[in-house]
Structure formats: structure tokens, C-alpha cells
PDB file of N, CA and C in Angstrom:
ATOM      1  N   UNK A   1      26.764   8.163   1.295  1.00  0.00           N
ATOM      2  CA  UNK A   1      25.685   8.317   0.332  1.00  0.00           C
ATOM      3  C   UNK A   1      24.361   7.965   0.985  1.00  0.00           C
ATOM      4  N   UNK A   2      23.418   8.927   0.811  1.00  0.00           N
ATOM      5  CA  UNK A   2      22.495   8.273   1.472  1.00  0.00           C
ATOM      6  C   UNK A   2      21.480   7.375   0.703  1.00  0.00           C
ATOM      7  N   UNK A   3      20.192   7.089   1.092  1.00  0.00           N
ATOM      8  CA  UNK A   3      19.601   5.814   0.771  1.00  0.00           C
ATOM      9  C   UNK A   3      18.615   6.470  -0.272  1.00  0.00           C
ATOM     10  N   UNK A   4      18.268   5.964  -1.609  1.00  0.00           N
ATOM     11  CA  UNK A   4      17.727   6.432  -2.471  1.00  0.00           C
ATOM     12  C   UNK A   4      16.125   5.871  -1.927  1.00  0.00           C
ATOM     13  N   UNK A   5      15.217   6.965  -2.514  1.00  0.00           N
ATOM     14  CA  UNK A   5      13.697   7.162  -2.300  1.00  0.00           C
ATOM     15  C   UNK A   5      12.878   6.099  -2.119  1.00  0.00           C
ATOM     16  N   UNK A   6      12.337   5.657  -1.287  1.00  0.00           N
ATOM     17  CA  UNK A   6      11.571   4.106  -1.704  1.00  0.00           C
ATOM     18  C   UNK A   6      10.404   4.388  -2.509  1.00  0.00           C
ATOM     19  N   UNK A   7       9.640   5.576  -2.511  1.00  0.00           N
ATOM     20  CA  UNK A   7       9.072   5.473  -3.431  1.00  0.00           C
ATOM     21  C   UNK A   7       9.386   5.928  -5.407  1.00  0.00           C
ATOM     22  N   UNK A   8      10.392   6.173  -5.133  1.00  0.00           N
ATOM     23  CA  UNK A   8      11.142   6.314  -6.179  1.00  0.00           C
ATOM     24  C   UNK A   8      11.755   4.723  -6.784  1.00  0.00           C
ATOM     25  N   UNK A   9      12.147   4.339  -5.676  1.00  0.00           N
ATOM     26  CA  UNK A   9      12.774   2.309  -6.328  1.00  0.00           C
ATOM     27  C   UNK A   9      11.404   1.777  -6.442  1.00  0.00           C
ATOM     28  N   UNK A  10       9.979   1.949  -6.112  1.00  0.00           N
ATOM     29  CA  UNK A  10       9.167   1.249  -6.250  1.00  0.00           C
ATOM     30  C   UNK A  10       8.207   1.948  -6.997  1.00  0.00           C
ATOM     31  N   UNK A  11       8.882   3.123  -7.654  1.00  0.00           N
ATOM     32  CA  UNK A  11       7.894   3.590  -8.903  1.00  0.00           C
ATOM     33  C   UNK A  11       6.327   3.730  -8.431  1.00  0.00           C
ATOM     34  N   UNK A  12       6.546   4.735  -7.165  1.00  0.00           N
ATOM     35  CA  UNK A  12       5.272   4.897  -6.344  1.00  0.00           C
ATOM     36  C   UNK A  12       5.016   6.658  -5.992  1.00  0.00           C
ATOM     37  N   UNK A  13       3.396   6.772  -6.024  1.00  0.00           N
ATOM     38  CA  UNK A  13       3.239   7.987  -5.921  1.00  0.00           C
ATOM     39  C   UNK A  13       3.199   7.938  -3.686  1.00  0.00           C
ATOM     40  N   UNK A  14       3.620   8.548  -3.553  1.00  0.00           N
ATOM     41  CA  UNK A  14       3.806   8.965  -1.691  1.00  0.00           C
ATOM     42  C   UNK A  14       2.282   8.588  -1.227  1.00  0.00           C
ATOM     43  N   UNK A  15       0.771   8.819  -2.302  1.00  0.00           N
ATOM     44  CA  UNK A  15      -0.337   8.253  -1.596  1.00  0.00           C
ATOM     45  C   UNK A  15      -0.960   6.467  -1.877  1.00  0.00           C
ATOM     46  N   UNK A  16       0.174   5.800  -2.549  1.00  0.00           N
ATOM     47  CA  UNK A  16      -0.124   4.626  -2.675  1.00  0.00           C
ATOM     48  C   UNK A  16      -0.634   3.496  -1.753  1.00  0.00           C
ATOM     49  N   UNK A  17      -1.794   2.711  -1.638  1.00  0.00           N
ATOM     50  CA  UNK A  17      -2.440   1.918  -0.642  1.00  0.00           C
ATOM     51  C   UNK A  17      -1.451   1.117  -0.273  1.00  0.00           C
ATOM     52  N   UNK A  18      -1.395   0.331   0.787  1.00  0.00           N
ATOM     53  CA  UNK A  18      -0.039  -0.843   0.951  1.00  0.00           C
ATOM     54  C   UNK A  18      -0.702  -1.819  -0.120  1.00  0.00           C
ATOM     55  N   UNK A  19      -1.503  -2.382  -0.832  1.00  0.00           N
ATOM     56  CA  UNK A  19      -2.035  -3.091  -1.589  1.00  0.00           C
ATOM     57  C   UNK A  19      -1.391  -3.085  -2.882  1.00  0.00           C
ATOM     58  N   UNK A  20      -0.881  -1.598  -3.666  1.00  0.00           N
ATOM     59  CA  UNK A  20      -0.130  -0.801  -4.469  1.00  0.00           C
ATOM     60  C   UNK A  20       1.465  -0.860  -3.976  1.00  0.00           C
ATOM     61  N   UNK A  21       1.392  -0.611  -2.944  1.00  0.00           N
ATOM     62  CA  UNK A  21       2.987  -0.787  -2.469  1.00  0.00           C
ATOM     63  C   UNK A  21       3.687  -2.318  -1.943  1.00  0.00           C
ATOM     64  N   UNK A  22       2.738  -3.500  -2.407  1.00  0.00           N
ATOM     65  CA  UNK A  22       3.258  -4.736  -2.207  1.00  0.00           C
ATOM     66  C   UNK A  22       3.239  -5.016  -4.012  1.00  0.00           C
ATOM     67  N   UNK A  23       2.052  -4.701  -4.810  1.00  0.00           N
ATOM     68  CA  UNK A  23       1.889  -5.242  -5.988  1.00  0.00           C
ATOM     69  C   UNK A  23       3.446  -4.231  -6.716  1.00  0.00           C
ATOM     70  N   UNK A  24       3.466  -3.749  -6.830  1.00  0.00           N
ATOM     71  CA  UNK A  24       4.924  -3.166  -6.938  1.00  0.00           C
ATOM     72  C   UNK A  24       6.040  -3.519  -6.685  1.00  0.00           C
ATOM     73  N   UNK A  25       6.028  -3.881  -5.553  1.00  0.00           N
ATOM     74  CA  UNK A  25       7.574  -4.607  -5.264  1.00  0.00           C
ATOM     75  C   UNK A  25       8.035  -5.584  -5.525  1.00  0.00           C
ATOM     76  N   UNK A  26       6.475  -6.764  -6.154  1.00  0.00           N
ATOM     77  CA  UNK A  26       6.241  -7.975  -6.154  1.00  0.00           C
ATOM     78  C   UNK A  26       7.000  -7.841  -7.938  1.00  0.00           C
ATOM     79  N   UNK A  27       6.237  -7.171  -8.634  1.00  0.00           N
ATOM     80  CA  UNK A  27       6.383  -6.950 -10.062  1.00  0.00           C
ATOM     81  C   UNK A  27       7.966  -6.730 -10.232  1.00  0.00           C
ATOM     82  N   UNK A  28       8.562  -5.471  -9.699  1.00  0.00           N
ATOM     83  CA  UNK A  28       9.936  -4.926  -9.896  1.00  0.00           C
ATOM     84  C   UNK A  28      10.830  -5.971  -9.411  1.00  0.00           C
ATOM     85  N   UNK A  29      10.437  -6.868  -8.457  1.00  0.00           N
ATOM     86  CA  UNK A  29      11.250  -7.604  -7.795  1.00  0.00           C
ATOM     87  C   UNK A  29      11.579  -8.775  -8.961  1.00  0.00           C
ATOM     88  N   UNK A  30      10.248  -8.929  -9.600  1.00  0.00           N
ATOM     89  CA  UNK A  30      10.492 -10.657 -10.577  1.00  0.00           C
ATOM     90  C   UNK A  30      10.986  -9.956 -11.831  1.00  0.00           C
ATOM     91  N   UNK A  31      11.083  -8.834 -12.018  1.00  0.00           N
ATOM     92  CA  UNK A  31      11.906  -8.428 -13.148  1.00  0.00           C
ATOM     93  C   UNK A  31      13.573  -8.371 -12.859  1.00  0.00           C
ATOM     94  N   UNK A  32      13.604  -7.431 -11.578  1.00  0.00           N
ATOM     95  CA  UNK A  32      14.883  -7.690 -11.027  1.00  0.00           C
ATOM     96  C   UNK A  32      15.601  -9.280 -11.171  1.00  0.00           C
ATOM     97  N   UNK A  33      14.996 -10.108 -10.807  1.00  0.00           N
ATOM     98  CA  UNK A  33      15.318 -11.395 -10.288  1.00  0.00           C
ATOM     99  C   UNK A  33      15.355 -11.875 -11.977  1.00  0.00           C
ATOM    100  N   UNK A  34      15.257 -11.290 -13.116  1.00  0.00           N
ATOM    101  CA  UNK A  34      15.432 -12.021 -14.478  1.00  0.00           C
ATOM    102  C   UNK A  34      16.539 -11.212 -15.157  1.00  0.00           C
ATOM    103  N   UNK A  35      17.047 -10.079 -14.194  1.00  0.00           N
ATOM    104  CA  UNK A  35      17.873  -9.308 -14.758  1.00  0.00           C
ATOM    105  C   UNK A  35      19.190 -10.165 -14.275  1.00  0.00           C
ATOM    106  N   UNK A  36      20.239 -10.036 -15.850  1.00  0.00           N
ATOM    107  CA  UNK A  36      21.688 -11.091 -15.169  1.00  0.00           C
ATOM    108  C   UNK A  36      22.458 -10.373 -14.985  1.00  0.00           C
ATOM    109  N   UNK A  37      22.499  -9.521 -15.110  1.00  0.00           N
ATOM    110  CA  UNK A  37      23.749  -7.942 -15.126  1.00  0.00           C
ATOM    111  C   UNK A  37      23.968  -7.684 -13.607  1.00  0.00           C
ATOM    112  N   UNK A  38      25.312  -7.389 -13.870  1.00  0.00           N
ATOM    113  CA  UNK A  38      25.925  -6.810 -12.497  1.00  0.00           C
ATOM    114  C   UNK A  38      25.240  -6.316 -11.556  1.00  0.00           C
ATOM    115  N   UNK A  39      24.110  -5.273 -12.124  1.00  0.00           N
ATOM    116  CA  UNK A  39      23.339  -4.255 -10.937  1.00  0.00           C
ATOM    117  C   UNK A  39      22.246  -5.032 -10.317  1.00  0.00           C
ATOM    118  N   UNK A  40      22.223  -6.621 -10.426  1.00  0.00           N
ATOM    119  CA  UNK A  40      20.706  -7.429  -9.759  1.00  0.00           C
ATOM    120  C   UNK A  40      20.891  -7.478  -8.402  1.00  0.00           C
ATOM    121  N   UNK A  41      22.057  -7.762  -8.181  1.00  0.00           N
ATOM    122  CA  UNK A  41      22.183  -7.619  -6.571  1.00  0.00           C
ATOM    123  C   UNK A  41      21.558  -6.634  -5.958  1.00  0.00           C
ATOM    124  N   UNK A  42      22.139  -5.432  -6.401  1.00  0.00           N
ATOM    125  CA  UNK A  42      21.900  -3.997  -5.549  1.00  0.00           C
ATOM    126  C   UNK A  42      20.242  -3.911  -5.923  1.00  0.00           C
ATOM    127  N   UNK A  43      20.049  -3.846  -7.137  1.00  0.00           N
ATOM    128  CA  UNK A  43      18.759  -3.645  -7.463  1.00  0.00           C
ATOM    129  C   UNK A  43      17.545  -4.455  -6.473  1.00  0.00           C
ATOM    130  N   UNK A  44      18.150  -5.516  -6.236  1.00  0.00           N
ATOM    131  CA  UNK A  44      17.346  -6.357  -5.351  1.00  0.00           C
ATOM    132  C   UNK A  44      16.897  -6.165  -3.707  1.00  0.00           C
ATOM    133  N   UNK A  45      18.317  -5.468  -3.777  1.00  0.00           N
ATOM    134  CA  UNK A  45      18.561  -4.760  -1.951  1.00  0.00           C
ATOM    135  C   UNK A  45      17.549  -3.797  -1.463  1.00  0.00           C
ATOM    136  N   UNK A  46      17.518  -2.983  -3.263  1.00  0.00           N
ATOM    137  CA  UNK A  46      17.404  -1.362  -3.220  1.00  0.00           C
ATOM    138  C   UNK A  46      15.400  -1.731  -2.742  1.00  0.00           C
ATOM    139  N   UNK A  47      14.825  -2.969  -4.041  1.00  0.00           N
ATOM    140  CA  UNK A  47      13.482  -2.884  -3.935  1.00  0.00           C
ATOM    141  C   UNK A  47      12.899  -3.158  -2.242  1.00  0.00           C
ATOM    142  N   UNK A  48      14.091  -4.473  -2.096  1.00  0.00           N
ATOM    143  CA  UNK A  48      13.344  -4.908  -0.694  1.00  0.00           C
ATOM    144  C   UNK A  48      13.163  -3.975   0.511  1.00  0.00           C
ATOM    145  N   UNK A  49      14.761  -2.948   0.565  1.00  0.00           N
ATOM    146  CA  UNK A  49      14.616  -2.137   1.671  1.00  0.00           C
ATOM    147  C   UNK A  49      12.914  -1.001   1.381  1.00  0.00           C
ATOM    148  N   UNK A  50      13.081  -0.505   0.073  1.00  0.00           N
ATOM    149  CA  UNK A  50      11.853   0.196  -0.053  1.00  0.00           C
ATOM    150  C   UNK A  50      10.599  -0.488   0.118  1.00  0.00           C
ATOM    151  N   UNK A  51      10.235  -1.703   0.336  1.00  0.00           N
ATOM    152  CA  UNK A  51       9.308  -2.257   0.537  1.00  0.00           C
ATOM    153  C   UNK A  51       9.532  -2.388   1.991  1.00  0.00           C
ATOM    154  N   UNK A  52      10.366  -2.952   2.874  1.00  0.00           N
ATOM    155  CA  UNK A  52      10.306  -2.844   3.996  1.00  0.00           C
ATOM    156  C   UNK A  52      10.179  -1.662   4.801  1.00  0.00           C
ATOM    157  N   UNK A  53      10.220   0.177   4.383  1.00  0.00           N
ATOM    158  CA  UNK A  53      10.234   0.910   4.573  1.00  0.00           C
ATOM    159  C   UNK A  53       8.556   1.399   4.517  1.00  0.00           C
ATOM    160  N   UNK A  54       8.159   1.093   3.072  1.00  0.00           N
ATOM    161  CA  UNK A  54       6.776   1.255   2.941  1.00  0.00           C
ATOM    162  C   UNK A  54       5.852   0.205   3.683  1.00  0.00           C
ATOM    163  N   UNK A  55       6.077  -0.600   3.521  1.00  0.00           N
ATOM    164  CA  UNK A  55       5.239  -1.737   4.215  1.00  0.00           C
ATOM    165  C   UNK A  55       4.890  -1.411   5.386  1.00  0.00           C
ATOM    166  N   UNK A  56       5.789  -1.013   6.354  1.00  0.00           N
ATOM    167  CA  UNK A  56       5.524  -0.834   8.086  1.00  0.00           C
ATOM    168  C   UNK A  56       4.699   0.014   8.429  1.00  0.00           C
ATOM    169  N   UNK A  57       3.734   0.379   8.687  1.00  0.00           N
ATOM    170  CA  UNK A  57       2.958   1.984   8.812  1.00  0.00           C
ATOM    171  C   UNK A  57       3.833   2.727   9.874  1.00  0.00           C
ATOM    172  N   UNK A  58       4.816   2.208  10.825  1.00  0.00           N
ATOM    173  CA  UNK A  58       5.631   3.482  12.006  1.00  0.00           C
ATOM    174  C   UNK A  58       6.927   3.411  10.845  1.00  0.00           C
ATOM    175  N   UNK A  59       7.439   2.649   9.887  1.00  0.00           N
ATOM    176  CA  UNK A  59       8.726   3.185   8.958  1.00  0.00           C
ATOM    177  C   UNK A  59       8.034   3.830   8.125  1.00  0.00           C
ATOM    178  N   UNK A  60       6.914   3.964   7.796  1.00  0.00           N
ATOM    179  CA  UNK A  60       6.455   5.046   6.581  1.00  0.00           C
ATOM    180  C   UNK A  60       6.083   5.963   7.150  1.00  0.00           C
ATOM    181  N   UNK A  61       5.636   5.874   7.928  1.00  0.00           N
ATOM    182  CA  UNK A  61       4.939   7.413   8.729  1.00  0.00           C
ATOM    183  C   UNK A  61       6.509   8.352   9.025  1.00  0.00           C
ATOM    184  N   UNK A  62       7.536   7.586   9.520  1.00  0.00           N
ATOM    185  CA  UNK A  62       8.661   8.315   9.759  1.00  0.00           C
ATOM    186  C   UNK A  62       9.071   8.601   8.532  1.00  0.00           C
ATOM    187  N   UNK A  63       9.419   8.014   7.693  1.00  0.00           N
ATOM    188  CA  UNK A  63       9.923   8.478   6.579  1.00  0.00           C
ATOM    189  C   UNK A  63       9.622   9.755   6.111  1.00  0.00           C
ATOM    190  N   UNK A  64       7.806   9.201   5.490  1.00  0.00           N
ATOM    191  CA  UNK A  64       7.177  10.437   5.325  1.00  0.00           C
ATOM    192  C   UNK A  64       7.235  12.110   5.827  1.00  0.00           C
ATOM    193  N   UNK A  65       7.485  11.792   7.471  1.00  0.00           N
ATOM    194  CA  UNK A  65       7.521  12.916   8.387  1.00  0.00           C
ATOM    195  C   UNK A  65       9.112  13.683   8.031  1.00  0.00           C
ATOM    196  N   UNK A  66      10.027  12.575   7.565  1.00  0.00           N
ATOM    197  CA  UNK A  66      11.459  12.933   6.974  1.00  0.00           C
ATOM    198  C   UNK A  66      11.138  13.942   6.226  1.00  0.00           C
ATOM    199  N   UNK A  67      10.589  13.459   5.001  1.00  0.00           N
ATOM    200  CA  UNK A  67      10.379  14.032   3.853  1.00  0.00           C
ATOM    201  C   UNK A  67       9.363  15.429   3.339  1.00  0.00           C
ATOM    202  N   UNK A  68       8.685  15.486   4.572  1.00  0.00           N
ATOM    203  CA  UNK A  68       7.711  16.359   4.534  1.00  0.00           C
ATOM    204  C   UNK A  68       6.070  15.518   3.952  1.00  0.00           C
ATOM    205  N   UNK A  69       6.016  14.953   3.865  1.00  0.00           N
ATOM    206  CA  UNK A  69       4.541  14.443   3.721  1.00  0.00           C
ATOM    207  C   UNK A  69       3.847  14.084   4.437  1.00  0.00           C
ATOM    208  N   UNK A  70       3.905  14.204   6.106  1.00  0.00           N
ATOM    209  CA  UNK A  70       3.353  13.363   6.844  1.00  0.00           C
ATOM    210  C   UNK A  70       1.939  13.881   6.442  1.00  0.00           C
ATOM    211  N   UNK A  71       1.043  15.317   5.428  1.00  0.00           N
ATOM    212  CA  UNK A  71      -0.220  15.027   5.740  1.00  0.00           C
ATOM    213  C   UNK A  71      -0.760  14.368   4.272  1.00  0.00           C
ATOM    214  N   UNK A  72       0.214  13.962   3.666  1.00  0.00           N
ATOM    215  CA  UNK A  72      -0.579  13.454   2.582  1.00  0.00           C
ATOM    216  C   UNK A  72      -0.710  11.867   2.350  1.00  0.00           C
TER     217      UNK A  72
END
């Protein structure tokens, strides 16, 4: 299976500032972290990897280039 969208787990449009793509992860993350249900684990995995993906400018630029956006 492959790895679901990071800007999709972080409820982000592909031109979001890293400023937007930390305040996001920060938010989803402390909701995650109040959720008690089975899916907090994964949910927790899912935000951080997408933040560590977005965060990096050479893991987003690749990504992007994955996905087809490298010009936007």
C-alpha cells in the first residue's frame, strides 16, 4: 500500500508556506493526541511523516516532482 498524500493528512493546499505546513501539523497533531480510539497511533504516524515530508524543502521538492507539481 502505498503512503497516503501529505498534503492530504495535513489538510493542505500543494502551495502552502512552511509557516502553514507546521501550523497544521501542530493543530491536527493535538487533536490527534486527544483522540482515544484505536486509529491515534496511525493517525499520529500518518501527520508526522507528512510533516517531515513537507517540512524539508529537498523531501518536498521530490515529492512534488513525484506528483507533478514541481512548478507550482
Amino acid at each position: 500500500m502505498s503512503e497516503p498524500d501529505p498534503y492530504r493528512v495535513l489538510q493542505l493546499d500543494p502551495s502552502a508556506c512552511p509557516e502553514v505546513i507546521t501550523a497544521a501539523f501542530v493543530v491536527l497533531r493535538e487533536m490527534a493526541l486527544r483522540d482515544e480510539g484505536d486509529g491515534a497511533p496511525r493517525r499520529l504516524a500518518e501527520l508526522t511523516a507528512a510533516h517531515r515530508t513537507l517540512s524539508d524543502p529537498g523531501r518536498r521538492a521530490a515529492h512534488d516532482a513525484a506528483r507533478g507539481d514541481a512548478g507550482d
